[in-house]
N, C-alpha and C. Protein backbone atom coordinates (compact mmCIF):
# COMPACT_ATOMS: atom_id res chain seq x y z
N UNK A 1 126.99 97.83 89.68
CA UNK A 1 126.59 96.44 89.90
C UNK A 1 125.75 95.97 88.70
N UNK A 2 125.71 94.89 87.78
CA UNK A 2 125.33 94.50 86.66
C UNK A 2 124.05 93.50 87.29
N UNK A 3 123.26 93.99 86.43
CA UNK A 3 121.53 93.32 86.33
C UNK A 3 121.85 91.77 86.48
N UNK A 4 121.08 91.64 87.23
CA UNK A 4 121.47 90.12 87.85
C UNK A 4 120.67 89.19 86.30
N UNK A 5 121.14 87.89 86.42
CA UNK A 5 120.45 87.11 85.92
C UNK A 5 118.99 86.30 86.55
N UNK A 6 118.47 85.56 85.58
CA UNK A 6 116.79 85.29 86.09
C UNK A 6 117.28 83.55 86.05
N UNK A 7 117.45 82.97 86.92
CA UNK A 7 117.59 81.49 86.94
C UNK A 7 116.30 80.62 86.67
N UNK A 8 116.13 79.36 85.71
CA UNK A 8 114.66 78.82 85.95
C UNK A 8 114.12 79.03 87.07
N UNK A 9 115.34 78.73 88.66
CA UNK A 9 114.09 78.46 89.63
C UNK A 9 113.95 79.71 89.94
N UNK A 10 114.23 80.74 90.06
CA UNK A 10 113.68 82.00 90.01
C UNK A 10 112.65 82.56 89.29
N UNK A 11 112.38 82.13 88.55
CA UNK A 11 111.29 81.90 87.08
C UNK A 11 110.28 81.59 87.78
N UNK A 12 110.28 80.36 88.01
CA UNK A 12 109.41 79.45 88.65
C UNK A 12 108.46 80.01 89.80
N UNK A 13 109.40 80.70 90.62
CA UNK A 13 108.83 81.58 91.45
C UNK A 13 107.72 82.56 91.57
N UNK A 14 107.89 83.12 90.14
CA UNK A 14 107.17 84.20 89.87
C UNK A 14 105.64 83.72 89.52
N UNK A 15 104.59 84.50 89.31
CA UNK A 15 102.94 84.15 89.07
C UNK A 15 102.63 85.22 87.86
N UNK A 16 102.27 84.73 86.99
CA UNK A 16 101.72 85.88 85.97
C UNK A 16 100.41 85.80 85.78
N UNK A 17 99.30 86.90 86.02
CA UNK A 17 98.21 86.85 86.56
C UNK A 17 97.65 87.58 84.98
N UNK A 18 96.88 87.23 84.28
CA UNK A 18 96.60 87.56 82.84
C UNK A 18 95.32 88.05 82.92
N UNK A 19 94.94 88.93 82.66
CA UNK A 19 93.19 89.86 82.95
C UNK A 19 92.69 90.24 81.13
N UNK A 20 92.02 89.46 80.86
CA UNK A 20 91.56 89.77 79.56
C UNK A 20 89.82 89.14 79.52
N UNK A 21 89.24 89.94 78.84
CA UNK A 21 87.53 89.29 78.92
C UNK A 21 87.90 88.40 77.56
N UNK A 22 88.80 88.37 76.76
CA UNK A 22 88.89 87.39 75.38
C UNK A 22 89.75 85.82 75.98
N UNK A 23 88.71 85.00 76.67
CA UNK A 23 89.90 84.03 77.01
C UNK A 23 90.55 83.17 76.26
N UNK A 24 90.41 83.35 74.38
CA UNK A 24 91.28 83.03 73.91
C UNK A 24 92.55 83.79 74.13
N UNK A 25 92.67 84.94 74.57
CA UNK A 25 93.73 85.87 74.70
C UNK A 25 94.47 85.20 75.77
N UNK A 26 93.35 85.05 77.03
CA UNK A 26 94.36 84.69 78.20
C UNK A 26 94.95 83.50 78.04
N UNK A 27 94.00 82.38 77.70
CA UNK A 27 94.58 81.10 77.46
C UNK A 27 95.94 81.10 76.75
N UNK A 28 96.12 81.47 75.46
CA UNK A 28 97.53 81.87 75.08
C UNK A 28 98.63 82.62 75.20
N UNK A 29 97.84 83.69 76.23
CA UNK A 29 99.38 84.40 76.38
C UNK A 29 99.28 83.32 77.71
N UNK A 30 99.29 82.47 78.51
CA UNK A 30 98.84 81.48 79.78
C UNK A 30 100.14 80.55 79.39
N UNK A 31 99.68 79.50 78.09
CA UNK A 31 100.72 78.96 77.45
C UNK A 31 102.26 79.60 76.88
N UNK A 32 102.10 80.74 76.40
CA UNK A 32 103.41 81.47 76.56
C UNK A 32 104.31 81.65 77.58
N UNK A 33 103.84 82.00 78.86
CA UNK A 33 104.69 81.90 79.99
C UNK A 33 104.63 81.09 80.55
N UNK A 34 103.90 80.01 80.73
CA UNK A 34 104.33 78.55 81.53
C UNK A 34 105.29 77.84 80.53
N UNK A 35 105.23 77.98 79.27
CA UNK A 35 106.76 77.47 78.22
C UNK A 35 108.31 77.95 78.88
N UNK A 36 107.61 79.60 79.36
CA UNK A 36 109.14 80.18 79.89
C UNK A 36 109.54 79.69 80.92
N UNK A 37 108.36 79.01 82.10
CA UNK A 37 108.98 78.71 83.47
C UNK A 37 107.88 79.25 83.96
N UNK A 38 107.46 80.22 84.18
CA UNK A 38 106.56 81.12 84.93
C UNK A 38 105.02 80.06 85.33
N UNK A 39 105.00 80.73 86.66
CA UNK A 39 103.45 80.00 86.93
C UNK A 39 102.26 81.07 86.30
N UNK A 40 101.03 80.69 86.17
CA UNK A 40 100.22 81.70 85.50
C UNK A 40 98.76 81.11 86.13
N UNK A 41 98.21 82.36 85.53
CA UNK A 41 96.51 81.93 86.17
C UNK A 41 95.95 83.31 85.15
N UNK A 42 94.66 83.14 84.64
CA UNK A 42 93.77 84.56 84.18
C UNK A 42 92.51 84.31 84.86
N UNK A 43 92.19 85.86 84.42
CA UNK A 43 90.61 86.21 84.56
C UNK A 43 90.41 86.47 83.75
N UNK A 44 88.65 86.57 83.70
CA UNK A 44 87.80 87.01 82.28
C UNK A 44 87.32 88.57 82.73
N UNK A 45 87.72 88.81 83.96
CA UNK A 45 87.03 89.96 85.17
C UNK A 45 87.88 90.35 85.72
N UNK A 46 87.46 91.71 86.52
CA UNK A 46 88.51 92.12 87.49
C UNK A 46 88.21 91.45 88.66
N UNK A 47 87.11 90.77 88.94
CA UNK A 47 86.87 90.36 89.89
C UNK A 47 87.74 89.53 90.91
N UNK A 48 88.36 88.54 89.83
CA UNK A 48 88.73 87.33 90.54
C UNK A 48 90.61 87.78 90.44
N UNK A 49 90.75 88.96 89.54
CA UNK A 49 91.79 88.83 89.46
C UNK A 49 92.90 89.27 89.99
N UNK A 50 92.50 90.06 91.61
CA UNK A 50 93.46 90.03 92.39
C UNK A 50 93.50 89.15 93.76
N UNK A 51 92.70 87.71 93.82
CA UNK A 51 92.78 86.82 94.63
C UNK A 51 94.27 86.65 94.99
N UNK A 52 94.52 85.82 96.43
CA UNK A 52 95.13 85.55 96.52
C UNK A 52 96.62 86.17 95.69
N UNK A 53 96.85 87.25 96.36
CA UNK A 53 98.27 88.03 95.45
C UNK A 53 99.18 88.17 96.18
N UNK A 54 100.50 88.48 95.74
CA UNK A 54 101.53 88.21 96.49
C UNK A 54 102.67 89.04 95.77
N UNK A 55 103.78 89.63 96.24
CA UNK A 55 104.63 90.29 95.93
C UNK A 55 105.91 89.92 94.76
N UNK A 56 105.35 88.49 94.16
CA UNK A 56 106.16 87.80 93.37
C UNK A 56 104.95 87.82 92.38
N UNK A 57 103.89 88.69 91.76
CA UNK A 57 103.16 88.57 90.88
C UNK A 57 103.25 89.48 89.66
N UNK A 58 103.33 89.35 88.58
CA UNK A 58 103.26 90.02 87.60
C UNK A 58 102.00 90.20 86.36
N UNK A 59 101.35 91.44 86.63
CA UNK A 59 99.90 91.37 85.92
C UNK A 59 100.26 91.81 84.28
N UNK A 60 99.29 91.08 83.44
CA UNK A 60 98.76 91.44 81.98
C UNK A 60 97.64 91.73 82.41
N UNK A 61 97.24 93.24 81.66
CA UNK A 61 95.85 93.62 81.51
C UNK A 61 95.38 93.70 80.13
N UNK A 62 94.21 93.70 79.44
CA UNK A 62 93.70 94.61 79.01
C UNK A 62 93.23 95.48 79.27
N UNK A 63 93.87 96.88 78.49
CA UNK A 63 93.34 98.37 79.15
C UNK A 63 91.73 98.23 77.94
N UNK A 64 91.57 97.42 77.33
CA UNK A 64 90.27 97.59 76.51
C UNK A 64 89.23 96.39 77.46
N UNK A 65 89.04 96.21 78.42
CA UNK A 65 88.31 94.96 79.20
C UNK A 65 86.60 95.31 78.56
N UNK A 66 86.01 94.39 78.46
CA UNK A 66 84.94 94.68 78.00
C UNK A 66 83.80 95.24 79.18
N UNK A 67 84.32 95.43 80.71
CA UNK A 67 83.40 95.85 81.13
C UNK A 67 83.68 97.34 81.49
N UNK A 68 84.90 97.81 80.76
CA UNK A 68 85.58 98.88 80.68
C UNK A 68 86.61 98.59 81.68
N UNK A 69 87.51 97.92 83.05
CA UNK A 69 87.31 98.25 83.85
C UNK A 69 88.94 97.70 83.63
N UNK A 70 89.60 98.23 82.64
CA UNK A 70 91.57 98.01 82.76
C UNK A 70 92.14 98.93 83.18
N UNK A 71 91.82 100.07 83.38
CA UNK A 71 92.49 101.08 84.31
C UNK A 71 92.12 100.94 85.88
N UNK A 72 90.64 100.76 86.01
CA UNK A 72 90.76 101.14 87.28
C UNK A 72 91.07 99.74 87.90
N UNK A 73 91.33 98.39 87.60
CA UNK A 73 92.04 97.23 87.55
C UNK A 73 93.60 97.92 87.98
N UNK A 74 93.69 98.18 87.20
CA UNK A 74 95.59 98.97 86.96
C UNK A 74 95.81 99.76 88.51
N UNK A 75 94.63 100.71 88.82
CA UNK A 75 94.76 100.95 90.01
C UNK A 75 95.07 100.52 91.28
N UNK A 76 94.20 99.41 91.05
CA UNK A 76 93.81 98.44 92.38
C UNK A 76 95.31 97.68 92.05
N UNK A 77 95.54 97.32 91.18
CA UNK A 77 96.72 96.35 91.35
C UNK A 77 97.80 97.05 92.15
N UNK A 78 97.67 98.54 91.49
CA UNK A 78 99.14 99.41 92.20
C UNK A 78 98.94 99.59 93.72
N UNK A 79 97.64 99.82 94.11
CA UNK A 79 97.27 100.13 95.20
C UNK A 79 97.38 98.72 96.47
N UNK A 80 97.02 97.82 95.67
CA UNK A 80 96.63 96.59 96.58
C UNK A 80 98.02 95.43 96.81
N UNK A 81 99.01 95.46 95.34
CA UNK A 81 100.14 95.19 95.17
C UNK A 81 101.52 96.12 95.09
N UNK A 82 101.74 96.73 95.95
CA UNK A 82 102.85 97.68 95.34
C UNK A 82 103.86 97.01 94.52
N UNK A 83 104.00 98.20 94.03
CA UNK A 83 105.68 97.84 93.04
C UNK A 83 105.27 96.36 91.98
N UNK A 84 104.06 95.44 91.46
CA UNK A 84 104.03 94.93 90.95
C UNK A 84 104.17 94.89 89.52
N UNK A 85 105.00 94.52 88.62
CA UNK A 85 105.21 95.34 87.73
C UNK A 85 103.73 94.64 86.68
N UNK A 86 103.37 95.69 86.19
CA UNK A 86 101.72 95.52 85.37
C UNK A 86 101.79 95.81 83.86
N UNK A 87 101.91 94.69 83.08
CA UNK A 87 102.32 95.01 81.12
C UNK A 87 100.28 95.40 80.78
N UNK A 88 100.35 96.44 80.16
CA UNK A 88 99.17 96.62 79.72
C UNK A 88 98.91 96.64 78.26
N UNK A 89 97.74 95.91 77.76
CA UNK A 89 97.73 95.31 76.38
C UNK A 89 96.19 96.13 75.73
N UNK A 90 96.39 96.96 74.26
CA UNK A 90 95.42 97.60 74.05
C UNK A 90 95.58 97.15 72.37
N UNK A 91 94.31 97.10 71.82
CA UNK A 91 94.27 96.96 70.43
C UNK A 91 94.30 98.00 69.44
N UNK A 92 93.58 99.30 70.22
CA UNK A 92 93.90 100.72 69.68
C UNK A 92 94.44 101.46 70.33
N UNK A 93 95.14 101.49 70.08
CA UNK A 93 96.40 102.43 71.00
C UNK A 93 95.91 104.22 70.59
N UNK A 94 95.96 104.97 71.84
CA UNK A 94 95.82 106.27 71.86
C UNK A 94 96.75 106.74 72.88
N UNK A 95 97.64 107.74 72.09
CA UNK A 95 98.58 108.35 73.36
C UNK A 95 98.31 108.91 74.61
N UNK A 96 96.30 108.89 74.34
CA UNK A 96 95.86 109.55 75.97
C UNK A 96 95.54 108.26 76.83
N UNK A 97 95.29 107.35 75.89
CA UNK A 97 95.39 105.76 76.76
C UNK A 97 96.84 105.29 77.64
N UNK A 98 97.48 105.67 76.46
CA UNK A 98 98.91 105.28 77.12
C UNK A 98 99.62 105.92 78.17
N UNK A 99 99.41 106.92 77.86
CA UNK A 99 100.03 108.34 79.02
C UNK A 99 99.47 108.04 79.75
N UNK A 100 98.18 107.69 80.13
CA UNK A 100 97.08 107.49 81.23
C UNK A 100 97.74 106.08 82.13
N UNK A 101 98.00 105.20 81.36
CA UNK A 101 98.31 103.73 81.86
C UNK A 101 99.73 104.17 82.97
N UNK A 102 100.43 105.13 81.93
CA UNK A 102 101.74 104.78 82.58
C UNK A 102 101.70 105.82 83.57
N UNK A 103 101.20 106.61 84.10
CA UNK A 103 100.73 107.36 85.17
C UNK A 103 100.54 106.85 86.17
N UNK A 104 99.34 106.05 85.76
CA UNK A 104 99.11 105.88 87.04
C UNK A 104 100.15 103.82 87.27
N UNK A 105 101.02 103.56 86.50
CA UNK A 105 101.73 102.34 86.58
C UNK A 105 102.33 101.50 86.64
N UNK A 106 101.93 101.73 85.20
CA UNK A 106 101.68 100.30 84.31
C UNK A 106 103.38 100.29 83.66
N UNK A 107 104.11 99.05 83.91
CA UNK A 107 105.62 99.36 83.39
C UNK A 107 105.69 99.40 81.53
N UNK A 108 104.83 98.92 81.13
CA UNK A 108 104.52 99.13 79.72
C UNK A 108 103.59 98.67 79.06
N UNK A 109 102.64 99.52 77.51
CA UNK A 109 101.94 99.33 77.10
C UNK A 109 101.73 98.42 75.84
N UNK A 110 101.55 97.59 75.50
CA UNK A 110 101.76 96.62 74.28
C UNK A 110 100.17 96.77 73.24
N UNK A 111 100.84 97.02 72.06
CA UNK A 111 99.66 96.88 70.82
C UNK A 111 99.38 96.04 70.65
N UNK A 112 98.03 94.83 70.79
CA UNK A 112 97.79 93.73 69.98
C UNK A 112 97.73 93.39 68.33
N UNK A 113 98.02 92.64 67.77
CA UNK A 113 98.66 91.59 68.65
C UNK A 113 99.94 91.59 69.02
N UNK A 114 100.62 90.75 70.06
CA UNK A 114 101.51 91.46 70.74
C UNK A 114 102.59 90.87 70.28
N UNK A 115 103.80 91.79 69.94
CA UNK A 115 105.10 90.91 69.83
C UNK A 115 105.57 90.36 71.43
N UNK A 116 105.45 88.61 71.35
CA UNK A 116 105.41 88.05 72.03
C UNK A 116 106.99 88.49 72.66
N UNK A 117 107.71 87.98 71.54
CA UNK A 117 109.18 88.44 72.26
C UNK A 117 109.19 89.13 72.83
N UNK A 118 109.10 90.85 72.55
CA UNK A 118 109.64 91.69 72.70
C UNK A 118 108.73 91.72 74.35
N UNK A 119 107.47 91.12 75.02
CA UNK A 119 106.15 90.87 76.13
C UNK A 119 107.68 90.51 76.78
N UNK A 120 107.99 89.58 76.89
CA UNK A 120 108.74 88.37 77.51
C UNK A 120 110.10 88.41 77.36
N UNK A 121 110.95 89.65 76.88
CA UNK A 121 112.11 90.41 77.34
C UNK A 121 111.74 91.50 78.44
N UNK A 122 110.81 91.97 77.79
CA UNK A 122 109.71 93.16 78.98
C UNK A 122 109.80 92.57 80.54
N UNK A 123 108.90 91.53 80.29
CA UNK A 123 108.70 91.31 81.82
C UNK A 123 109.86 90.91 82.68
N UNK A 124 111.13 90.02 81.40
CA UNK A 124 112.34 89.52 82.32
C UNK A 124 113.31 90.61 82.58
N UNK A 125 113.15 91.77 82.14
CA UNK A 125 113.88 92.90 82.06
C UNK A 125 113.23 93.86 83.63
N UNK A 126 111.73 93.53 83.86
CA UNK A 126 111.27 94.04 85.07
C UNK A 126 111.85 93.40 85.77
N UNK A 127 111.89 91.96 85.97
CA UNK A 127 112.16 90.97 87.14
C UNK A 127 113.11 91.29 87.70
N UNK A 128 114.46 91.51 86.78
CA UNK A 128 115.65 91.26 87.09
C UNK A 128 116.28 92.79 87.62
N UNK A 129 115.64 93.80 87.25
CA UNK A 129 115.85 95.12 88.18
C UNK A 129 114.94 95.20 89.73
N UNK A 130 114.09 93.80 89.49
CA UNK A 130 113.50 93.80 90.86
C UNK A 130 114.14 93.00 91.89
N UNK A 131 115.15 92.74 91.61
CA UNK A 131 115.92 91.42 92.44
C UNK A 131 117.01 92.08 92.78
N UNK A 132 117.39 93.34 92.52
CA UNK A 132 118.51 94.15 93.32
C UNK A 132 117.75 94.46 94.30
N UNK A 133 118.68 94.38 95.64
CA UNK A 133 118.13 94.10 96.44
C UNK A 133 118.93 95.63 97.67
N UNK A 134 117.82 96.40 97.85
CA UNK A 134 118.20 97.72 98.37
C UNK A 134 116.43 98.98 98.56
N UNK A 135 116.80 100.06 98.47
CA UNK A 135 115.85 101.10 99.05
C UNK A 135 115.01 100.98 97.61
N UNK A 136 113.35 101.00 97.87
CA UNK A 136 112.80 100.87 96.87
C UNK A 136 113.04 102.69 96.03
N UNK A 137 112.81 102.14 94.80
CA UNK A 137 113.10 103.20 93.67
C UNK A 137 111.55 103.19 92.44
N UNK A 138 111.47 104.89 91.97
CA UNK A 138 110.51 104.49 91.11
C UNK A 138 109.38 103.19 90.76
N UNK A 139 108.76 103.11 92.21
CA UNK A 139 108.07 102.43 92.28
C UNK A 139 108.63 100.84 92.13
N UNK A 140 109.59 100.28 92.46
CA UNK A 140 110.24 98.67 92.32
C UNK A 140 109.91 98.45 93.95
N UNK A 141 109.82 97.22 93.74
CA UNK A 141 109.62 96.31 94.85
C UNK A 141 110.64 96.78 95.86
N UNK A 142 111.25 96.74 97.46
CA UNK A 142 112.64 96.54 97.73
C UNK A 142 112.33 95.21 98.35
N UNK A 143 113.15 94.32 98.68
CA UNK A 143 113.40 92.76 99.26
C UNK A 143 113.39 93.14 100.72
N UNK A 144 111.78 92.93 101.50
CA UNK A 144 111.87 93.08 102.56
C UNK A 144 112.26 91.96 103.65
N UNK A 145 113.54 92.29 104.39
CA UNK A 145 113.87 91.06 104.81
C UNK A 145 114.40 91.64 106.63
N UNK A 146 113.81 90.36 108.01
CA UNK A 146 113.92 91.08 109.02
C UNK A 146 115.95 91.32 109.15
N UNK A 147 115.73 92.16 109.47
CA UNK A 147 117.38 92.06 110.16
C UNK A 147 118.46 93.05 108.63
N UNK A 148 117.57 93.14 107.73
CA UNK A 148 118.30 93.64 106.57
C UNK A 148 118.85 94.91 106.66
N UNK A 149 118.13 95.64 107.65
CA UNK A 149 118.72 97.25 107.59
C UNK A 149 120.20 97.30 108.61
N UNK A 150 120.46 95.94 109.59
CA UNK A 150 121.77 95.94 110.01
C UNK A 150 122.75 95.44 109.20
N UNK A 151 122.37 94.87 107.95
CA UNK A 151 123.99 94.72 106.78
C UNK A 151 124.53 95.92 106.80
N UNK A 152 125.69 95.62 106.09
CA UNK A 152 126.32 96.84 106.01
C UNK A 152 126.45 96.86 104.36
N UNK A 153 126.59 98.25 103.74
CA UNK A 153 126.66 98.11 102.58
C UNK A 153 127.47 96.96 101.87
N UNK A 154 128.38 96.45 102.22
CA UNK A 154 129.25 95.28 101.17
C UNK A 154 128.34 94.45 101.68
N UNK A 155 127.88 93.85 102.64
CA UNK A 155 127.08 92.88 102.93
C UNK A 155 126.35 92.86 101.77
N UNK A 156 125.06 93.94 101.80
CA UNK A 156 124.11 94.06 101.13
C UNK A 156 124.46 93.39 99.44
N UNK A 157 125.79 94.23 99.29
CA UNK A 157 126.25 93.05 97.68
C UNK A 157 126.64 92.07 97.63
N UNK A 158 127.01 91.63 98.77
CA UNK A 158 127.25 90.00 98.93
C UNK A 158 126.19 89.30 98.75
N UNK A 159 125.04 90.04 99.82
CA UNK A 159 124.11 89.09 99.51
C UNK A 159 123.27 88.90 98.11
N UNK A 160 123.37 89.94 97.44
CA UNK A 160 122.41 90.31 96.43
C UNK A 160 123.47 89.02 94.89
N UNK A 161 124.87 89.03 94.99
CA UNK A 161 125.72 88.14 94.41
C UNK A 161 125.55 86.91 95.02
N UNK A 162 124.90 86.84 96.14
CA UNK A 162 124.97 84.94 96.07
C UNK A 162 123.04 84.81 96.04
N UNK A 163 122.55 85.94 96.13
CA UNK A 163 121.01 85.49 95.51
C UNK A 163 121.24 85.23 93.89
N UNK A 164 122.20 85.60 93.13
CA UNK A 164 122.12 85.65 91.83
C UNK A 164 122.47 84.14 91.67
N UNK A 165 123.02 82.99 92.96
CA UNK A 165 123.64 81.72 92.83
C UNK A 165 125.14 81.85 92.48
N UNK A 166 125.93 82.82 92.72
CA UNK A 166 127.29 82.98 92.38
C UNK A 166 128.31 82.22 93.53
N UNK A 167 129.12 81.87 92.92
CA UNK A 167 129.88 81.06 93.84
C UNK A 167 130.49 82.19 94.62
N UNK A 168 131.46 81.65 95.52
CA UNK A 168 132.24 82.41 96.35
C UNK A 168 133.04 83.40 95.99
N UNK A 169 134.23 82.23 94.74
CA UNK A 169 135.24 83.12 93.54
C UNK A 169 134.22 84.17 92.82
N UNK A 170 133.32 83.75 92.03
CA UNK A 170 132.76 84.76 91.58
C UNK A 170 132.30 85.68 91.95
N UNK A 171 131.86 86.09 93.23
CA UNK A 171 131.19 86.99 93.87
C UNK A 171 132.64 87.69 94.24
N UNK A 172 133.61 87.27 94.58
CA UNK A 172 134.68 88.04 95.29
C UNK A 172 135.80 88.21 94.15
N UNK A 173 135.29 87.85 92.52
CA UNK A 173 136.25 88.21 91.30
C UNK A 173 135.08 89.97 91.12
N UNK A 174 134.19 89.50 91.28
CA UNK A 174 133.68 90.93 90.70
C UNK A 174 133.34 92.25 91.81
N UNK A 175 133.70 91.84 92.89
CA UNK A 175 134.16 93.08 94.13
C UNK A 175 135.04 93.22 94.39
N UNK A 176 136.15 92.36 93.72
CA UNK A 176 137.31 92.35 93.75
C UNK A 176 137.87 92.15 95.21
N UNK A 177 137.31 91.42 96.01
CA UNK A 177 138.29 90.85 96.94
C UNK A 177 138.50 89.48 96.96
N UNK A 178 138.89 88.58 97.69
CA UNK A 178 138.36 87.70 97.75
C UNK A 178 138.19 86.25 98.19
N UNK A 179 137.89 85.22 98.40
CA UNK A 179 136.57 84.53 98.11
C UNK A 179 136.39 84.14 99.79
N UNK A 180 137.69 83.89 100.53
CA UNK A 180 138.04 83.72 102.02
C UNK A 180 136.83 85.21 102.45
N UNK A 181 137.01 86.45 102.21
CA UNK A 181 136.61 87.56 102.65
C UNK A 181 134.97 87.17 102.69
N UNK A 182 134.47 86.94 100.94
CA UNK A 182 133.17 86.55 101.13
C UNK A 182 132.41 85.34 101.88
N UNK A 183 133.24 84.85 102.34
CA UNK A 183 133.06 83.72 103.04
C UNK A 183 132.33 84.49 104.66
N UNK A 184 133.39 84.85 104.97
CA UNK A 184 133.09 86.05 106.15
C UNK A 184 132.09 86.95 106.38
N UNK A 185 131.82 87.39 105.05
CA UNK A 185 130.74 88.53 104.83
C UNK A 185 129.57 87.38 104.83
N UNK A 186 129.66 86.51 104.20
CA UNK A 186 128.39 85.71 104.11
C UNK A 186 127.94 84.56 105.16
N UNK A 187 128.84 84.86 106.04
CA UNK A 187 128.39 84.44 108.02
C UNK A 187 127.91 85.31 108.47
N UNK A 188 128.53 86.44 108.02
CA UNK A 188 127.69 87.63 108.96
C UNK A 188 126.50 88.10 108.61
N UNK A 189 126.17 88.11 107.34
CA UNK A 189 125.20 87.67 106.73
C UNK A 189 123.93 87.02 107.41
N UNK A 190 124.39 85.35 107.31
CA UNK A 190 123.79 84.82 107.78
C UNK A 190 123.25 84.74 109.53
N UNK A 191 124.05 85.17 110.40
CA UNK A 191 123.92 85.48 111.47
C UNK A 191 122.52 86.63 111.74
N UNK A 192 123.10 87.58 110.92
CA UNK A 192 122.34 88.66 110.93
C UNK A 192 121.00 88.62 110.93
N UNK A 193 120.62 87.76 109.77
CA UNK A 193 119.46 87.63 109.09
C UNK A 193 118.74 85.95 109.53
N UNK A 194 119.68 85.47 110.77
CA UNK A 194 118.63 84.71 111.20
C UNK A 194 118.92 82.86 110.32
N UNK A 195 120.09 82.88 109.69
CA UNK A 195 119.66 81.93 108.41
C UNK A 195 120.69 80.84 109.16
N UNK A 196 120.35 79.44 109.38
CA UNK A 196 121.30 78.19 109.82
C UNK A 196 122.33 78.04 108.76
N UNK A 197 121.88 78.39 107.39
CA UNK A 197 122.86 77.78 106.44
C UNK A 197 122.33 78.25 105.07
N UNK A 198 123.23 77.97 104.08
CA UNK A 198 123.03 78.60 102.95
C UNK A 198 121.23 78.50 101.91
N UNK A 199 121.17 77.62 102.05
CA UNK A 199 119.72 76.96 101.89
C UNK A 199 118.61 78.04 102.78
N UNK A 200 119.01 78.47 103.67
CA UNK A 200 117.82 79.04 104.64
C UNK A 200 118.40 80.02 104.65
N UNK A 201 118.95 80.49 103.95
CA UNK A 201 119.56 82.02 103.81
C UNK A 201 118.45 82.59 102.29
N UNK A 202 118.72 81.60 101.02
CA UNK A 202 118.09 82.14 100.23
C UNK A 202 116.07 81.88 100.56
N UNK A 203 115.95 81.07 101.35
CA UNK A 203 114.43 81.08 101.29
C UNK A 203 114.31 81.86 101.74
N UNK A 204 114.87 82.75 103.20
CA UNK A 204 114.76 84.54 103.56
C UNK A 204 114.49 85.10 102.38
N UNK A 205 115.68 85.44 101.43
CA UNK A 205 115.72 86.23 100.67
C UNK A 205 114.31 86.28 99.05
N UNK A 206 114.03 84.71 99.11
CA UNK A 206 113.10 84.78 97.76
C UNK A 206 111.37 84.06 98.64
N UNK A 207 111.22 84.63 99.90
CA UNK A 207 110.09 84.03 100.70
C UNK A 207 109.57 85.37 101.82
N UNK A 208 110.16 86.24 101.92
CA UNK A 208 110.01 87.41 102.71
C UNK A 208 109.27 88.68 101.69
């Protein structure tokens, strides 16, 4: 099954939560991802910076915070957010820093200053392995949804092909049946999972 795509409004969806004591840092990497779509918010602290969190959040740290406190930040995020995927940002990089981050985490470590690109393929490259939608793996999110463990496996790719916004043909050119069949699968679907109609099928799927 091929890595889904990231649609604006799927974008949109997401929160990127930026933890740096340099708030020229946060402020601009802030403006970097609200350019992409992404909603954003920072701290100058760990304090404030797991308010209000939610399973559609994606953290920047500094592992250098000036009150020392980007790892055990890193913790709490894993602990308090599962499966959130967490980019961690250091100015001196040490392989016992890094090894350390990704232990206990962190999906990757970035040298300042940061190649922005390469931040923001990173994170859309997390997203979009987080939107297959099945048994959580190596720490990824799974899409908890009521009624989901009675699909049946083709279901499960039906649904995961029309979360991607695929039409009918398309979803049933690349399972190769088709589009009458997915039609079927995607009543039962909807039955299953509670949904009146296509519209209230995906707010299940990107609201659960």
């Amino acid at each position: 099954m091929p890595i889904p795509t990231l649609s604006p409004r799927m974008i949109s969806e997401f929160h990127v939560r930026i933890v740096d004591s340099d708030i020229q840092n946060c402020e601009s990497l802030s403006v970097l991802f609200r350019l992409e779509g992404f909603q954003t918010s920072f701290a100058i602290s760990q304090d404030k910076a797991l308010s209000s969190t939610s399973r559609l959040d994606v953290f920047v740290i500094n592992l250098e915070m000036s009150d020392g406190s980007g790892l055990s930040l890193l913790k709490r995020v894993k602990a308090e957010v599962p499966g959130a995927p967490v980019f961690m940002l250091v100015k001196s990089p040490t392989i016992d820093a890094a090894v350390m981050a990704m232990k206990l985490g962190a999906t990757d470590v970035f040298t300042q200053p940061v190649d922005t690109e390469h931040l923001l393929i990173s994170v859309r490259d997390a997203l979009r392995r987080d939107l297959h939608i099945g048994a959580m793996r190596d720490g990824r999110r799974s899409v908890e949804i009521r009624g989901f463990s009675a699909l049946t496996p083709r279901e499960r790719q039906v649904l995961q092909l029309l979360a991607e916004g695929r039409s009918n043909k398309s979803a049933g050119d690349l399972l190769e049946i088709s589009s009458r069949t997915i039609e079927v699968h995607r009543a039962a679907i909807m039955k299953k999972l509670g949904a009146e109609n296509a519209a209230d099928l995906m707010r299940i799927v990107f609201t659960r």
